[in-house]
C-alpha atoms as a PDB file:
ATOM      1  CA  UNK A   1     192.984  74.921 -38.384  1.00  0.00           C
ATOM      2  CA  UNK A   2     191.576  78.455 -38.474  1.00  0.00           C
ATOM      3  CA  UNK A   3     189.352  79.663 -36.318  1.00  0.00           C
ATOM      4  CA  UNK A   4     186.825  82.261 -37.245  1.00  0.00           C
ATOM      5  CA  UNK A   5     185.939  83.585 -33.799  1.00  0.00           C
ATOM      6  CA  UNK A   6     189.630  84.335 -33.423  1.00  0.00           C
ATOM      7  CA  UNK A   7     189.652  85.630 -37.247  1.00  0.00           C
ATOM      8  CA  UNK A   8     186.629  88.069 -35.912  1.00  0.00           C
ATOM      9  CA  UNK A   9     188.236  89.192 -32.789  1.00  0.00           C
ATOM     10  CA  UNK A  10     191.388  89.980 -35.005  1.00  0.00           C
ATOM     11  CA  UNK A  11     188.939  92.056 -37.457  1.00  0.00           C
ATOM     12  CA  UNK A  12     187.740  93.940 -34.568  1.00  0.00           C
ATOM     13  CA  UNK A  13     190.892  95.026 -33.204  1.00  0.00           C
ATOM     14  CA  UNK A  14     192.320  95.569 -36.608  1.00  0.00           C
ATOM     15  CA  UNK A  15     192.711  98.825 -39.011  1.00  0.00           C
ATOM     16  CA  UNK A  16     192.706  99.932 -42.485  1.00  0.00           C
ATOM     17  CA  UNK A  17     194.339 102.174 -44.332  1.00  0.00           C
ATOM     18  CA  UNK A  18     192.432 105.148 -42.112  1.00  0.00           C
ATOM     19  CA  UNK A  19     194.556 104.004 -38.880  1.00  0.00           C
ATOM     20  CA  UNK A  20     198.026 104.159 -40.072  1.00  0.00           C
ATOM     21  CA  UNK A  21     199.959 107.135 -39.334  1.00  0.00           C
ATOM     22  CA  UNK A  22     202.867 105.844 -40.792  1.00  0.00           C
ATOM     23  CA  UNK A  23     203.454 107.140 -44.079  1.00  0.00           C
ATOM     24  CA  UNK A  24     205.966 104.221 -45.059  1.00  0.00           C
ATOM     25  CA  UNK A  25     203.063 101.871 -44.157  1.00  0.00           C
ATOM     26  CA  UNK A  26     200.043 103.936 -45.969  1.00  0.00           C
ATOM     27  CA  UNK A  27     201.745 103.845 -49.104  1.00  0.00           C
ATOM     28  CA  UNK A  28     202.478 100.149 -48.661  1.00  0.00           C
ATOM     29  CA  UNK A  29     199.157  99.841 -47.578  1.00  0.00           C
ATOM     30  CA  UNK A  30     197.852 101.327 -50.381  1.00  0.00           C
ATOM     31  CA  UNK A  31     199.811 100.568 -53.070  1.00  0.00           C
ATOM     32  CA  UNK A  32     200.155  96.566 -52.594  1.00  0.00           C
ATOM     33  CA  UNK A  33     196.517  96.028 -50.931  1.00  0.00           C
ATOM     34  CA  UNK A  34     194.177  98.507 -52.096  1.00  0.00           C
ATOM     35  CA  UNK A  35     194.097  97.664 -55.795  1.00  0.00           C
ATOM     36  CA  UNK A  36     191.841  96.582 -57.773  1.00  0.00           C
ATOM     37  CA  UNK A  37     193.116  93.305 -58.535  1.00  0.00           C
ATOM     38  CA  UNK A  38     193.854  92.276 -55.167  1.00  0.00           C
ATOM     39  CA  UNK A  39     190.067  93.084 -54.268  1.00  0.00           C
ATOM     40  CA  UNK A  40     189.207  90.885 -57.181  1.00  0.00           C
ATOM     41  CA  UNK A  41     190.855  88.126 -55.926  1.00  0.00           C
ATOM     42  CA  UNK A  42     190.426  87.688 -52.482  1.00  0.00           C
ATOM     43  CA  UNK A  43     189.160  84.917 -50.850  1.00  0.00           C
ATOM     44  CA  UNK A  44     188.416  84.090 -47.219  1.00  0.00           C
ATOM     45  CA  UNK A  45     191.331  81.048 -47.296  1.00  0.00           C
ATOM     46  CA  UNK A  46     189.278  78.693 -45.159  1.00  0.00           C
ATOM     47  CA  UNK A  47     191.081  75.705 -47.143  1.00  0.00           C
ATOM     48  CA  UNK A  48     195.057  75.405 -47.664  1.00  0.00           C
ATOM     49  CA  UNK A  49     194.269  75.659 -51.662  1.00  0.00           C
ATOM     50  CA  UNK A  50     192.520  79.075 -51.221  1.00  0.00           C
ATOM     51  CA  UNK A  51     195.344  80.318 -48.691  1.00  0.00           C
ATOM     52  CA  UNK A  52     198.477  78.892 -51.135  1.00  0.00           C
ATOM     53  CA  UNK A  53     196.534  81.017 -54.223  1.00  0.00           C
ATOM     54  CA  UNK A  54     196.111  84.382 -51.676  1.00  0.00           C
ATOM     55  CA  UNK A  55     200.111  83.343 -49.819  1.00  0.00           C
ATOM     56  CA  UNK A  56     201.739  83.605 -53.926  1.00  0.00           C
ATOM     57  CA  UNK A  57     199.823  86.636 -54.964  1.00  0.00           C
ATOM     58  CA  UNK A  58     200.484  88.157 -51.413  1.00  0.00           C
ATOM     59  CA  UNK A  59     203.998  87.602 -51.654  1.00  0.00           C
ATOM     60  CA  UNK A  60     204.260  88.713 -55.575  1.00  0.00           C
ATOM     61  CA  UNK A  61     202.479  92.043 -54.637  1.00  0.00           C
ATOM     62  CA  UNK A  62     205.127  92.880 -51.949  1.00  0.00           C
ATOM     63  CA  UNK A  63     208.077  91.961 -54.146  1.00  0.00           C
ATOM     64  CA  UNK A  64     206.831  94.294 -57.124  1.00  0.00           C
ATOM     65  CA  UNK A  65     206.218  96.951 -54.225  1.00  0.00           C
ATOM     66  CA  UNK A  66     210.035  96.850 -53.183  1.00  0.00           C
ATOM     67  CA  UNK A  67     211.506  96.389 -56.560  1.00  0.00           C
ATOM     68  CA  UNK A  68     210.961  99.774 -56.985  1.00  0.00           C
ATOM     69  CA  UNK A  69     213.633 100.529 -53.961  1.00  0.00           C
ATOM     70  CA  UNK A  70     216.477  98.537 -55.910  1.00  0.00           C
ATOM     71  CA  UNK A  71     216.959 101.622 -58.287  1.00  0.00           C
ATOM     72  CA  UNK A  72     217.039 104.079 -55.157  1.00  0.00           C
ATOM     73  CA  UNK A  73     219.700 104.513 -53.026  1.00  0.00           C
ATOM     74  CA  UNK A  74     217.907 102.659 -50.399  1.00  0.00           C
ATOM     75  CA  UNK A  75     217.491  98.789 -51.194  1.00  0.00           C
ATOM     76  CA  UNK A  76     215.252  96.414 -49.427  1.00  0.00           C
ATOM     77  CA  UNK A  77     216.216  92.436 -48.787  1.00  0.00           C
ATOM     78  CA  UNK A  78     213.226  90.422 -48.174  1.00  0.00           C
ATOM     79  CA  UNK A  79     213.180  86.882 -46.503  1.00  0.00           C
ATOM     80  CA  UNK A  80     210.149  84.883 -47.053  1.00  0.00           C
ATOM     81  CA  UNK A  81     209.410  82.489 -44.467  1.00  0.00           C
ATOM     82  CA  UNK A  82     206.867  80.111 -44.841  1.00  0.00           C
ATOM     83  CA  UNK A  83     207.451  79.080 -40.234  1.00  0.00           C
ATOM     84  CA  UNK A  84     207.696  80.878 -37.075  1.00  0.00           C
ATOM     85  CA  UNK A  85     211.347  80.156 -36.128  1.00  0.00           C
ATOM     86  CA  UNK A  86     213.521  81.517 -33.156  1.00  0.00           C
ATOM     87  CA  UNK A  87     214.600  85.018 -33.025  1.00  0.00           C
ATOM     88  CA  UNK A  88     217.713  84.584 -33.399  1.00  0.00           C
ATOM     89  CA  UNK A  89     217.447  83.079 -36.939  1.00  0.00           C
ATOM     90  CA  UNK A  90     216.064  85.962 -38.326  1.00  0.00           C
ATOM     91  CA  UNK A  91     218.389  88.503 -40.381  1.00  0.00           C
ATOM     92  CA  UNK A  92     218.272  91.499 -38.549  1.00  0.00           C
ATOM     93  CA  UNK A  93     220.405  93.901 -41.048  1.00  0.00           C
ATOM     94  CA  UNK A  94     218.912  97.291 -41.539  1.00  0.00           C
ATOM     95  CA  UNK A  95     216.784  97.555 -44.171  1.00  0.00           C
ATOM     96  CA  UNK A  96     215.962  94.253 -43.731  1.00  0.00           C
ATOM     97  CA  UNK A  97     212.559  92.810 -44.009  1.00  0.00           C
ATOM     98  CA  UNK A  98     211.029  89.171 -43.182  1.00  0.00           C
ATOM     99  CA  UNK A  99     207.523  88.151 -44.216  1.00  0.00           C
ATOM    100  CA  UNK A 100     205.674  85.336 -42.403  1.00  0.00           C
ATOM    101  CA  UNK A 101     203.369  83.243 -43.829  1.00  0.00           C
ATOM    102  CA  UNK A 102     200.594  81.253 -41.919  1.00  0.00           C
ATOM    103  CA  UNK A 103     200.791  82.883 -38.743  1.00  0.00           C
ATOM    104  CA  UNK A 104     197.324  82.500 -37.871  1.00  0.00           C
ATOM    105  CA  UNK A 105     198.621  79.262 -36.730  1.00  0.00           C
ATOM    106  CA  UNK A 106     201.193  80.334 -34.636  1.00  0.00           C
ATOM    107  CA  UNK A 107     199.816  83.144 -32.428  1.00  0.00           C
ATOM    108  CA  UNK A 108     202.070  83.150 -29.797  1.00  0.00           C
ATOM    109  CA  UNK A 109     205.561  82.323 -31.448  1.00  0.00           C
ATOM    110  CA  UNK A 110     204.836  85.770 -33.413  1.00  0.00           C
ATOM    111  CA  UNK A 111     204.252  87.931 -30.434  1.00  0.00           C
ATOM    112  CA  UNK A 112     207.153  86.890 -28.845  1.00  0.00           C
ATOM    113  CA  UNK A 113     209.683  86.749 -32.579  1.00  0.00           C
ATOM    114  CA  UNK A 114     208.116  90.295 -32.939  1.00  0.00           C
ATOM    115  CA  UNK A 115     208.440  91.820 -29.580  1.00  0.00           C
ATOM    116  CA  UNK A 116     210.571  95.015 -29.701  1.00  0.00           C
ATOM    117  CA  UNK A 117     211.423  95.019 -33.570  1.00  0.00           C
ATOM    118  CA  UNK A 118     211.362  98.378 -35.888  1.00  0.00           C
ATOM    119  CA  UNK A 119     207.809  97.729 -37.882  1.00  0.00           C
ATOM    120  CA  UNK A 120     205.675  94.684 -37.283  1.00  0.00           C
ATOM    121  CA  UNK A 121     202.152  94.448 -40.044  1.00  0.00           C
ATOM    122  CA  UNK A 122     200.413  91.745 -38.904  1.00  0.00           C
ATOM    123  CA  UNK A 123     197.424  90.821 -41.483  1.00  0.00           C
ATOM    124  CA  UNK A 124     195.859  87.461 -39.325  1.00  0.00           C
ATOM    125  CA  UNK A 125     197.151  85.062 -41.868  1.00  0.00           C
ATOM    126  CA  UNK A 126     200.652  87.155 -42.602  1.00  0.00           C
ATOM    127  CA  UNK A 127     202.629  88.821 -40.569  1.00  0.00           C
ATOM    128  CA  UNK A 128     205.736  91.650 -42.014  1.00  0.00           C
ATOM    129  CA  UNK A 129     208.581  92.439 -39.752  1.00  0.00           C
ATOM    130  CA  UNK A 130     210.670  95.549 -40.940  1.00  0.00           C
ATOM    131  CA  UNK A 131     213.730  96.395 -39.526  1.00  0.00           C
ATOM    132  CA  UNK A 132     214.426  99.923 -40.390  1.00  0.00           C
ATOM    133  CA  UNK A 133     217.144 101.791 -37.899  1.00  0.00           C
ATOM    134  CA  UNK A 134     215.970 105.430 -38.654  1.00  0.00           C
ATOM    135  CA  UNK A 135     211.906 104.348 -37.095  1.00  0.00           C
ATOM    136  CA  UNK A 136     210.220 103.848 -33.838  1.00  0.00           C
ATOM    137  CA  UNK A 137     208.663 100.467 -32.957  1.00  0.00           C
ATOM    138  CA  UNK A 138     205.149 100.202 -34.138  1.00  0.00           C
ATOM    139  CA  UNK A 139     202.599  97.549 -34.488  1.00  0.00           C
ATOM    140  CA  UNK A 140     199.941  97.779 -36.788  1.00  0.00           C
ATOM    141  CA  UNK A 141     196.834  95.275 -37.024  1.00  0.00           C
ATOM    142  CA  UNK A 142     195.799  95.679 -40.461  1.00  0.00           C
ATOM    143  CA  UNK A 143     192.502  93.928 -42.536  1.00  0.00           C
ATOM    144  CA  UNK A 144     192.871  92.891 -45.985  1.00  0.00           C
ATOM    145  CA  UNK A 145     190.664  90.208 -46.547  1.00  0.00           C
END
């Protein structure tokens, strides 16, 4: 179940593209979520049919994003998971990323998967771990919807 007052709190507390100081996560930013057609589409998902809809066009957006890494000399391998699960079944390979989906539901378990990792987005309803050897740890609370 979603709750809006913690959906509201999130929006608060959250950024857009004018808080990231990461230039690896403004073009992401802007490339994957500030288009046109995403904006056309979006939909508060207050129902699992709105959220499945936003979860595949979410997850196509950051795919055609990183395809154009395969050509370059540094390649991307993305997990999807659609659960939180333990830490230690995550692939932690450089280069390396894992995207969450529903997370919303599962506050806690994604504070403490996250905790300490390379890049962590965290969008209410999806959350993006990078693992990238050559950056800092950063979090970044980001609105889309």
């Amino acid at each position: 179940m979603i709750s809006f007052t913690n959906y509201l709190l999130f929006c608060f507390r959250a950024t857009n593209q004018h808080g990231l100081h990461s230039p690896f996560v403004f073009d992401l930013y802007q490339t994957c979520f500030r288009k046109s057609r995403w904006k056309r589409i979006k939909k508060y998902p207050w129902t699992p049919s709105h959220f499945s809809q936003l979860d595949a066009h979410f997850k196509e957006l950051l795919l055609a994003y990183f395809s154009k890494y395969s050509a370059s000399s540094t390649s991307y391998q993305i997990f999807f998971k659609s659960h939180i699960t333990a830490p230690e079944c995550v692939e932690k390979k450089p280069h390396s990323i894992c995207v969450y989906s529903g997370i919303h539901n599962y506050r806690r378990q994604w504070e403490e998967l996250t905790l300490g990792e390379s890049i962590r987005l965290d969008f209410y309803f999806w959350g993006i771990v990078f693992f990238k050897t050559d950056q800092q740890p950063q979090r970044f609370l980001l609105r889309i919807l």
